[in-house]
PDB file of N, CA and C in Angstrom:
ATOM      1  N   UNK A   1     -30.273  57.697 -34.037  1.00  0.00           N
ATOM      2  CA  UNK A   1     -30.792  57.328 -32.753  1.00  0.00           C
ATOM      3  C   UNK A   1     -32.202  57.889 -32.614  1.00  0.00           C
ATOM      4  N   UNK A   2     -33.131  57.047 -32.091  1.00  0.00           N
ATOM      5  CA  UNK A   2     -34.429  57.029 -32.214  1.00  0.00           C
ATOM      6  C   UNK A   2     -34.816  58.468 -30.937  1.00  0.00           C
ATOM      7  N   UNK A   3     -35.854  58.910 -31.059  1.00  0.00           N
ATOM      8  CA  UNK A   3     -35.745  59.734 -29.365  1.00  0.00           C
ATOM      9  C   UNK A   3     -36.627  59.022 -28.476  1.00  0.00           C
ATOM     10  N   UNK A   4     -37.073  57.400 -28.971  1.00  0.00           N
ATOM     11  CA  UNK A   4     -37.122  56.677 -27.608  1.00  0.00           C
ATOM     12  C   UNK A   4     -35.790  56.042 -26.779  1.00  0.00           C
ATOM     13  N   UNK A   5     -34.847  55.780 -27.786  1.00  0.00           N
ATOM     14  CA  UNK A   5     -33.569  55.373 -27.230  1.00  0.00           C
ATOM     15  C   UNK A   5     -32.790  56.461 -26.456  1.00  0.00           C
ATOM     16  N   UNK A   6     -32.978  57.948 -26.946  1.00  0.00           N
ATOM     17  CA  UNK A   6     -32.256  58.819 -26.232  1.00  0.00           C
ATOM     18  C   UNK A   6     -33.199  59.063 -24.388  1.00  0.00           C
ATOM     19  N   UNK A   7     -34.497  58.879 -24.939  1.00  0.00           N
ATOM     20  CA  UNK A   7     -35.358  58.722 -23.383  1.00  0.00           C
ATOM     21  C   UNK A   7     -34.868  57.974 -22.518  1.00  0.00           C
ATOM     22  N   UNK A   8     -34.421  56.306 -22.916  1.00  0.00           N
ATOM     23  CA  UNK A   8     -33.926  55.161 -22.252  1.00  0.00           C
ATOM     24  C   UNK A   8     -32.780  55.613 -21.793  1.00  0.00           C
ATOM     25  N   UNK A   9     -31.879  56.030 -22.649  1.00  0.00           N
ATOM     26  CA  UNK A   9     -30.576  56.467 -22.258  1.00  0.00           C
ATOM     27  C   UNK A   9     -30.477  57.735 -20.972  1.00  0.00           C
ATOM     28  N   UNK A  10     -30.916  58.628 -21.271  1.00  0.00           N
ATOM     29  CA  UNK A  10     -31.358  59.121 -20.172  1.00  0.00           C
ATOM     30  C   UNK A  10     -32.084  59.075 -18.865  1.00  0.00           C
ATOM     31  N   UNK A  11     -32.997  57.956 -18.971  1.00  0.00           N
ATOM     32  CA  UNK A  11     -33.408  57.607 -17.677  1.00  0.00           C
ATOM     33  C   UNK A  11     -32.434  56.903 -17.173  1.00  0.00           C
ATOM     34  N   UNK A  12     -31.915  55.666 -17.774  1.00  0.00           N
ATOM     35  CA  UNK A  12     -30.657  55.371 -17.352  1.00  0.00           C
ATOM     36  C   UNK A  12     -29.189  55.484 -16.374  1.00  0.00           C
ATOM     37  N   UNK A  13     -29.049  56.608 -17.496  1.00  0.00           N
ATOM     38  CA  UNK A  13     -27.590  57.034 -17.106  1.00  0.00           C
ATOM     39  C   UNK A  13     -28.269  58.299 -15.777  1.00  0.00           C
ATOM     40  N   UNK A  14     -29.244  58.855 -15.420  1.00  0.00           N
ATOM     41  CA  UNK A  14     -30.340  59.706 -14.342  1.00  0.00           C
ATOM     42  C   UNK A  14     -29.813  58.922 -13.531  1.00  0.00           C
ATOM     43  N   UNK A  15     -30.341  57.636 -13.287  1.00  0.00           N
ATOM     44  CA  UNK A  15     -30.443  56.411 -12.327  1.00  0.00           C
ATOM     45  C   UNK A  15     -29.288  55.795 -11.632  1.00  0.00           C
ATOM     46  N   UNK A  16     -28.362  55.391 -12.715  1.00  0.00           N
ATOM     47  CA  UNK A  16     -27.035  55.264 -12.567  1.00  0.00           C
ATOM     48  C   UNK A  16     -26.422  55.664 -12.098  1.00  0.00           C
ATOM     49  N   UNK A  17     -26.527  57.517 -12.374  1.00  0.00           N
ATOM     50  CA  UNK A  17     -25.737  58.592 -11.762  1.00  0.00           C
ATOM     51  C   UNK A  17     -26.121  58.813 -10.267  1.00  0.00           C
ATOM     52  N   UNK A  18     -27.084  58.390  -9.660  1.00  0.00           N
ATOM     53  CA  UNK A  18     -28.061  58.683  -8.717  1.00  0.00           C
ATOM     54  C   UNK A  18     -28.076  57.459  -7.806  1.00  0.00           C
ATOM     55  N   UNK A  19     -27.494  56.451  -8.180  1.00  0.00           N
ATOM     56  CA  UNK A  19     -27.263  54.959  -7.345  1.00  0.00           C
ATOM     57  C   UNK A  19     -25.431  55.557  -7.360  1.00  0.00           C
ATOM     58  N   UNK A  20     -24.484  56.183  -8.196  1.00  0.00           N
ATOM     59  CA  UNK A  20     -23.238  55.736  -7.813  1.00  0.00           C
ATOM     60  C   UNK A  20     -23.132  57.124  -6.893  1.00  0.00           C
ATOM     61  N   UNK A  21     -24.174  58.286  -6.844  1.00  0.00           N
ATOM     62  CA  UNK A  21     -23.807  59.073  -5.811  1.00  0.00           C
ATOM     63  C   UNK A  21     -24.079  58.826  -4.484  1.00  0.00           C
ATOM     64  N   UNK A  22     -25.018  57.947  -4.275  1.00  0.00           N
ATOM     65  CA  UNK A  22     -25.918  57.334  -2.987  1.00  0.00           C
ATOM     66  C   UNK A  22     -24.283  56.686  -2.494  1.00  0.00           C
ATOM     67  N   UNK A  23     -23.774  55.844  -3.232  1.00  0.00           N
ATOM     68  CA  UNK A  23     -22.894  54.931  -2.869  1.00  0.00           C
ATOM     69  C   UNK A  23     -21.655  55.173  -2.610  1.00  0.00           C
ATOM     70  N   UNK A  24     -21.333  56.700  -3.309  1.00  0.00           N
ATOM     71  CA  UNK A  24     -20.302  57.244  -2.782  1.00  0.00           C
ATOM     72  C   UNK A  24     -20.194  58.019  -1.609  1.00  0.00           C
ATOM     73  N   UNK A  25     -22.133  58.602  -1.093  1.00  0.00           N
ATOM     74  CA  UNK A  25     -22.226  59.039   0.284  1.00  0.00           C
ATOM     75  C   UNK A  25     -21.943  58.216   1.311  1.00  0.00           C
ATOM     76  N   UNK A  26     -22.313  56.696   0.906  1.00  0.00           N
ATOM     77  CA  UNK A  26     -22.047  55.338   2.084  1.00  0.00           C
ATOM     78  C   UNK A  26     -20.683  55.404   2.200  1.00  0.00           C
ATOM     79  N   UNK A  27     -19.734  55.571   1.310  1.00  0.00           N
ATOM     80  CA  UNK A  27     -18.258  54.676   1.650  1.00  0.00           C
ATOM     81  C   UNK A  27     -17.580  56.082   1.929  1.00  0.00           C
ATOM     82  N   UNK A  28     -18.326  57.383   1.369  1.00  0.00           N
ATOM     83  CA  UNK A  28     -16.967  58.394   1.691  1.00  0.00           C
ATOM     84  C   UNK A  28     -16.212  58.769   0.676  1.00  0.00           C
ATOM     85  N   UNK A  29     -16.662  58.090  -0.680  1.00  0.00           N
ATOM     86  CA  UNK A  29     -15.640  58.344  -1.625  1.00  0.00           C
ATOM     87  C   UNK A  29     -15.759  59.679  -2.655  1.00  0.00           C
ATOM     88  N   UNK A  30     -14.548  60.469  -2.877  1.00  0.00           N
ATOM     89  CA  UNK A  30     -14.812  61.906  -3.658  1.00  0.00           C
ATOM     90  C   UNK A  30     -14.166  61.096  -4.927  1.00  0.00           C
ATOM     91  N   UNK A  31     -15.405  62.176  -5.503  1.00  0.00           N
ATOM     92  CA  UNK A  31     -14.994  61.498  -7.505  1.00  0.00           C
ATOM     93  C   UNK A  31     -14.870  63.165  -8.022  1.00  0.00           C
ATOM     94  N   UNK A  32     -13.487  63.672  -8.091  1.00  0.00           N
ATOM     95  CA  UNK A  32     -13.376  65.450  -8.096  1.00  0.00           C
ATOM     96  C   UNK A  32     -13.338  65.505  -9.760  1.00  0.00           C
ATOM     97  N   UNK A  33     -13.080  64.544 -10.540  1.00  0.00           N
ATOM     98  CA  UNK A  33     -13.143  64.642 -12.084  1.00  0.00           C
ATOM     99  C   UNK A  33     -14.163  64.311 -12.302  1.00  0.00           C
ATOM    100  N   UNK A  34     -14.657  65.325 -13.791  1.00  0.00           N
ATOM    101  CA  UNK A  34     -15.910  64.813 -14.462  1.00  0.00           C
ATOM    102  C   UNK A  34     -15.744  63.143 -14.834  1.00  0.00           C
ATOM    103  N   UNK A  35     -15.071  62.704 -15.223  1.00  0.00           N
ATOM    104  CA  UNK A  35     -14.549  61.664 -16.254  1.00  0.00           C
ATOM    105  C   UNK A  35     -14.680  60.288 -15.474  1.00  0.00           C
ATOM    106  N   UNK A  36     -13.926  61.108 -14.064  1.00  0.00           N
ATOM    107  CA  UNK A  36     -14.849  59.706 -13.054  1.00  0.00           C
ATOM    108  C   UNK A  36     -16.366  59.797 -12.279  1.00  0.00           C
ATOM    109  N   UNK A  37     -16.543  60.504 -12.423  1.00  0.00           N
ATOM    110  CA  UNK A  37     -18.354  60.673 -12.304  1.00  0.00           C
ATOM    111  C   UNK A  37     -19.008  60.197 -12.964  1.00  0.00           C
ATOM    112  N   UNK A  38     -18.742  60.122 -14.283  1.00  0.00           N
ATOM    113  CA  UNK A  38     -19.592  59.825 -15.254  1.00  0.00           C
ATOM    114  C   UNK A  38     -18.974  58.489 -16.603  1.00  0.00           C
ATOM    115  N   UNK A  39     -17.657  58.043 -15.557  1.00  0.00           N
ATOM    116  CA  UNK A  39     -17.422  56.691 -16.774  1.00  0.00           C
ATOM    117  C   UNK A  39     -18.347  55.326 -16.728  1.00  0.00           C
ATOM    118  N   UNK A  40     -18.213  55.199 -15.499  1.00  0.00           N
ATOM    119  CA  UNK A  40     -18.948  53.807 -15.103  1.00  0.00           C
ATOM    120  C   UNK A  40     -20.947  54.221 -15.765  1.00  0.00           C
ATOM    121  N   UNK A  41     -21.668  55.183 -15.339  1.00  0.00           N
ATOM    122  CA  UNK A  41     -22.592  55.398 -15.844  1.00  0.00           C
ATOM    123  C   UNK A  41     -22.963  55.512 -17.344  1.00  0.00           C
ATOM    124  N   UNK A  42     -21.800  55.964 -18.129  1.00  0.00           N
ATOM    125  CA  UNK A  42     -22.138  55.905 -19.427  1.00  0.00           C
ATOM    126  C   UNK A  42     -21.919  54.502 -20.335  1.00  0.00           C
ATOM    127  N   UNK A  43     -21.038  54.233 -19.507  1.00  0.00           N
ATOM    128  CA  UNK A  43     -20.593  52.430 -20.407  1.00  0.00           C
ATOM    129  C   UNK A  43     -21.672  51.489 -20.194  1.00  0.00           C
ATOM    130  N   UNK A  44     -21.963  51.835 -18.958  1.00  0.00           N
ATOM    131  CA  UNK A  44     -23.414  50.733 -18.337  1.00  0.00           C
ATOM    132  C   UNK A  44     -24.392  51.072 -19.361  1.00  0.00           C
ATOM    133  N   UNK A  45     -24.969  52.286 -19.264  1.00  0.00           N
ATOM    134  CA  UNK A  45     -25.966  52.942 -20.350  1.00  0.00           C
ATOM    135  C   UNK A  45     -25.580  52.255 -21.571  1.00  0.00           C
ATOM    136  N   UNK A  46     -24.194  52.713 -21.960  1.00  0.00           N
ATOM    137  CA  UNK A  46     -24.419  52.457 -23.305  1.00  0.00           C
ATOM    138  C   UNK A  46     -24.400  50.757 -23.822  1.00  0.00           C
ATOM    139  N   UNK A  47     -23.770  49.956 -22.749  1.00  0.00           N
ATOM    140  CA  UNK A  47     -24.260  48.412 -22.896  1.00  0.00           C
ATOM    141  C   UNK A  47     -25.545  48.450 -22.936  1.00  0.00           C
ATOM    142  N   UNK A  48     -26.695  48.635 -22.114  1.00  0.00           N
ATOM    143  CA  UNK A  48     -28.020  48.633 -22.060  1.00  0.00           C
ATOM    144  C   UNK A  48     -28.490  48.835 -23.248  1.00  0.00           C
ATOM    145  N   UNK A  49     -28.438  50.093 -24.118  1.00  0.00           N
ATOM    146  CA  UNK A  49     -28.975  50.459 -24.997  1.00  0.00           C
ATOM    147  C   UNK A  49     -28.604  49.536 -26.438  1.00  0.00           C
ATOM    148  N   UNK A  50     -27.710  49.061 -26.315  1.00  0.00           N
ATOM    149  CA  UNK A  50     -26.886  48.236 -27.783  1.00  0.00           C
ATOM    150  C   UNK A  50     -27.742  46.953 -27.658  1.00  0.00           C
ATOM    151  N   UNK A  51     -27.796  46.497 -25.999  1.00  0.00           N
ATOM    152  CA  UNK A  51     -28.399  45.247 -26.083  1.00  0.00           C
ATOM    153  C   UNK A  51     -29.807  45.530 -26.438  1.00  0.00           C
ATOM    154  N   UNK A  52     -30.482  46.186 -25.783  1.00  0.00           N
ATOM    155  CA  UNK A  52     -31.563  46.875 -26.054  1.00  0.00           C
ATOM    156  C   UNK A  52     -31.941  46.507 -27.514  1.00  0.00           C
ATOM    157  N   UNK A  53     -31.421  47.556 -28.346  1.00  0.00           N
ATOM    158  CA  UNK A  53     -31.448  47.367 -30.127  1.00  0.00           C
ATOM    159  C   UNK A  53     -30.810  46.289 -30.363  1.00  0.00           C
ATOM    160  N   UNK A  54     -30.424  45.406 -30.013  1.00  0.00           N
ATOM    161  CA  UNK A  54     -29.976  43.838 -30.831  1.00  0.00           C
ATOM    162  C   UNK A  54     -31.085  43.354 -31.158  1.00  0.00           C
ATOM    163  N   UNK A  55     -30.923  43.120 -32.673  1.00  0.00           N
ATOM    164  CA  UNK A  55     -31.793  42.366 -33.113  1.00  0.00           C
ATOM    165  C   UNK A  55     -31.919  40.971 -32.846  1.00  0.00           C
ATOM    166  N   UNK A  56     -32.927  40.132 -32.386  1.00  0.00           N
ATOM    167  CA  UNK A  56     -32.849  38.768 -31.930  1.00  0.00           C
ATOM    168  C   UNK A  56     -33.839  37.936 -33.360  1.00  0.00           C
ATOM    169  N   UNK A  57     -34.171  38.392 -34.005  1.00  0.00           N
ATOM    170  CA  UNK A  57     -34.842  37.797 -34.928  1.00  0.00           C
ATOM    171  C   UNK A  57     -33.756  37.378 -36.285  1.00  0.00           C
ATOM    172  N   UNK A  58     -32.990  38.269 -36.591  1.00  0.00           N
ATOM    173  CA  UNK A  58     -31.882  38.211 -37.840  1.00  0.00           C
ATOM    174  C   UNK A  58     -30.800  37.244 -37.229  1.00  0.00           C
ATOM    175  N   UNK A  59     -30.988  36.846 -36.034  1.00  0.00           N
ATOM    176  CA  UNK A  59     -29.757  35.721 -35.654  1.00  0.00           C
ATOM    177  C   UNK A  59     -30.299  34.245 -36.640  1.00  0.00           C
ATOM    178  N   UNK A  60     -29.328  33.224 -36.691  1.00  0.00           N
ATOM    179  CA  UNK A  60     -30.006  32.242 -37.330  1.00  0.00           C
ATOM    180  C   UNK A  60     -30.091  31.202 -36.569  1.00  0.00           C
ATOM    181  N   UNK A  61     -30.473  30.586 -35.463  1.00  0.00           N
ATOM    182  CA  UNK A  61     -30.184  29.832 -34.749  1.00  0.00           C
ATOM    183  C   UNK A  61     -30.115  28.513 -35.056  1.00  0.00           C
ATOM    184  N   UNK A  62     -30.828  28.149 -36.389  1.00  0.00           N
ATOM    185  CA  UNK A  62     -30.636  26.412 -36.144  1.00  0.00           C
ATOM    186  C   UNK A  62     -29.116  26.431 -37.129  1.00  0.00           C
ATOM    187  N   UNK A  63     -28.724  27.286 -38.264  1.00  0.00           N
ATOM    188  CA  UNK A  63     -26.769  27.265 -38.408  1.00  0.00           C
ATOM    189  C   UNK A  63     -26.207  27.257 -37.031  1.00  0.00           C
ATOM    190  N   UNK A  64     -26.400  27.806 -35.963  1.00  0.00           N
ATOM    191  CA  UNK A  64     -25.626  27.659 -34.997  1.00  0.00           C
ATOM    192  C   UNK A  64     -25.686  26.588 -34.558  1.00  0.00           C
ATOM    193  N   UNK A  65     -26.717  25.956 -34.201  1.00  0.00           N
ATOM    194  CA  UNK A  65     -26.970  24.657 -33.901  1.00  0.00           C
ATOM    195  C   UNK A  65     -26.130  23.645 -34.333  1.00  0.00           C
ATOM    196  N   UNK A  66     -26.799  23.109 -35.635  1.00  0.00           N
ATOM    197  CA  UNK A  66     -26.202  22.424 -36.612  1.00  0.00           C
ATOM    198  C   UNK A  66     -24.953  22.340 -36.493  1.00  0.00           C
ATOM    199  N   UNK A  67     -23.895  23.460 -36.513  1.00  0.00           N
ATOM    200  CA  UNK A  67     -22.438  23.865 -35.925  1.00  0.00           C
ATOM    201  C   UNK A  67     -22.306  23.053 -34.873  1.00  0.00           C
ATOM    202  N   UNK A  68     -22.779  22.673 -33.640  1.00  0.00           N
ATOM    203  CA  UNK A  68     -22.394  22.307 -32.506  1.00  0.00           C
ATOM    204  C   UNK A  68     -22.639  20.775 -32.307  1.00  0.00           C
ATOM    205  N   UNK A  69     -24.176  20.554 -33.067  1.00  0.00           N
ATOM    206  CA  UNK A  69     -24.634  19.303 -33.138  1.00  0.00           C
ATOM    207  C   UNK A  69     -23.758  18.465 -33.875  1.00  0.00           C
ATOM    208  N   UNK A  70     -23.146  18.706 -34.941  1.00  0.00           N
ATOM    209  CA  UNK A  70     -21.835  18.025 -35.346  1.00  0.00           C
ATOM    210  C   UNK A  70     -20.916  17.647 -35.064  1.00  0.00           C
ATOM    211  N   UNK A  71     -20.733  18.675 -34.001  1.00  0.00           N
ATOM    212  CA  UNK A  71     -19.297  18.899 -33.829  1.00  0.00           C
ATOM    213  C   UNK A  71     -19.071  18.014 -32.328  1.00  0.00           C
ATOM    214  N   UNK A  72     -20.308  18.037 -31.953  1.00  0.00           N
ATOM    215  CA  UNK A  72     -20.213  17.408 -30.716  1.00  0.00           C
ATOM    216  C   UNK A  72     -20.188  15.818 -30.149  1.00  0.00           C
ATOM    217  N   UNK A  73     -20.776  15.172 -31.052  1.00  0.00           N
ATOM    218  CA  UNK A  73     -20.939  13.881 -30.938  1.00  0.00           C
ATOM    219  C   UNK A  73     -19.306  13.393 -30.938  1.00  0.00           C
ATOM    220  N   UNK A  74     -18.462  13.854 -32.330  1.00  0.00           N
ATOM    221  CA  UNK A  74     -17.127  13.307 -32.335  1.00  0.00           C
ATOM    222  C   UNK A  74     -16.233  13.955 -30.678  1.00  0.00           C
ATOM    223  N   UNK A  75     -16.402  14.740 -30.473  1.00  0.00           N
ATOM    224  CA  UNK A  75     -15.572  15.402 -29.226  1.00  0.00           C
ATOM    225  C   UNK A  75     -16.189  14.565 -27.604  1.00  0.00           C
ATOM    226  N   UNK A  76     -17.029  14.078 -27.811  1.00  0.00           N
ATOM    227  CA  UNK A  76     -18.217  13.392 -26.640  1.00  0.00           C
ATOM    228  C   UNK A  76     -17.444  11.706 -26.878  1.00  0.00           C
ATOM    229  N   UNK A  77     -18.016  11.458 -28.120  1.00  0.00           N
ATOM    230  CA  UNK A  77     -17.020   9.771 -27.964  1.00  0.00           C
ATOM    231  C   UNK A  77     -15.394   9.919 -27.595  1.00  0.00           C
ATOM    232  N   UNK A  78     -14.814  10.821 -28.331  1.00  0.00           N
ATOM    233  CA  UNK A  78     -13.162  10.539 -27.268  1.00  0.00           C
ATOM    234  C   UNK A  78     -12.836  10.829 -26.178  1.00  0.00           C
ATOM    235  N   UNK A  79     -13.609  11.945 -25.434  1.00  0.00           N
ATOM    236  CA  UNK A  79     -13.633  12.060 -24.105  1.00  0.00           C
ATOM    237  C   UNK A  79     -13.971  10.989 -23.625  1.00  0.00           C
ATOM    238  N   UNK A  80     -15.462  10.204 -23.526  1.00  0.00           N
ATOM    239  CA  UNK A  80     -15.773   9.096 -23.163  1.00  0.00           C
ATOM    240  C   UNK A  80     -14.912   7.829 -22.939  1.00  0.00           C
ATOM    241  N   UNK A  81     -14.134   7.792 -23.969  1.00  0.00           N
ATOM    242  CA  UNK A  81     -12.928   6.788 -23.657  1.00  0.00           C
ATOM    243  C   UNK A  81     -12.025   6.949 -22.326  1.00  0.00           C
ATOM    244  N   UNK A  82     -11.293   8.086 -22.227  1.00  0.00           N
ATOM    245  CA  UNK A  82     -10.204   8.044 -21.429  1.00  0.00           C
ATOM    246  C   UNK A  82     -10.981   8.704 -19.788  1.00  0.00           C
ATOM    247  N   UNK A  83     -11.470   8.395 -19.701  1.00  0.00           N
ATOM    248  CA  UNK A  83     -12.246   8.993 -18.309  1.00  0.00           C
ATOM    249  C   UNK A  83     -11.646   7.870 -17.106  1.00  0.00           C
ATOM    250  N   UNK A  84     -10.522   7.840 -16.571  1.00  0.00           N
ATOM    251  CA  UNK A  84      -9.997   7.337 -15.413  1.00  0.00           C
ATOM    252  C   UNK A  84     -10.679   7.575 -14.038  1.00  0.00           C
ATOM    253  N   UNK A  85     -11.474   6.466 -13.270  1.00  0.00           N
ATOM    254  CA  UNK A  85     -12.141   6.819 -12.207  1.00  0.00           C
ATOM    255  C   UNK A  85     -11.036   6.651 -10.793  1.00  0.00           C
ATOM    256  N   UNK A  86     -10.132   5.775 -11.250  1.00  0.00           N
ATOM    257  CA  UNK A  86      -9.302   5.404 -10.113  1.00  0.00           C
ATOM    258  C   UNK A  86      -8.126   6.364  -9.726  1.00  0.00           C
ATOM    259  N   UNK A  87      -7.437   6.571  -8.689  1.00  0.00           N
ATOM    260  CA  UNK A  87      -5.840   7.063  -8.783  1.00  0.00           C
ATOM    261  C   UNK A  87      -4.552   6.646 -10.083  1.00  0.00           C
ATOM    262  N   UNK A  88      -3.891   6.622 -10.275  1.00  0.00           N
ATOM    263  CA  UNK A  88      -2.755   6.374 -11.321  1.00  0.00           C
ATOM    264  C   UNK A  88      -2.386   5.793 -11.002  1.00  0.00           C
ATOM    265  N   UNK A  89      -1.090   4.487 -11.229  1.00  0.00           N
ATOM    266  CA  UNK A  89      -0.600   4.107 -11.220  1.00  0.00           C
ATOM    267  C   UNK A  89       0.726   4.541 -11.755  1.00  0.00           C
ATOM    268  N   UNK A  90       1.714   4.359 -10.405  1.00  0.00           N
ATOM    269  CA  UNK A  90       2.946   4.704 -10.241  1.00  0.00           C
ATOM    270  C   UNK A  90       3.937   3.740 -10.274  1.00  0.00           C
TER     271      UNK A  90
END
């Protein structure tokens, strides 16, 4: 871990911790365990930071494509067929 990511992470989870205490002064609510003080702030953080480091360049996007563009035309014509605009017949 880089020590710009541990900076991020820390301003973060600072912020986090500091919006869910504001919010527990509004409603009244006691959080008497460490574990609930600090779950919701660290999972958030640590989503942030993963997305953060995702690489968006090593994805391959036109295989994904290609995948769908295939796949879609056959699934588009048989839907197209049975598309009933009226009530049923009983």
């Amino acid at each position: 871990m880089e020590i710009k990511n541990i900076i991020v992470f820390l301003i973060i989870f600072i912020s986090l911790m500091w919006f869910q205490h504001n919010d527990d002064i509004k409603y009244n609510k006691k959080r008497i365990n460490l574990y609930d003080q600090i779950k919701i702030p660290v999972i958030a953080t640590i989503f942030i930071v993963l997305i953060k480091d995702f690489d968006y360049n090593d994805l391959n996007y036109k295989e994904c494509a290609n995948i769908f563009i295939t796949t879609t035309p056959a699934i588009s014509s048989t839907l197209n067929d049975n598309i009933f605009l009226g009530p049923p017949d009983f």
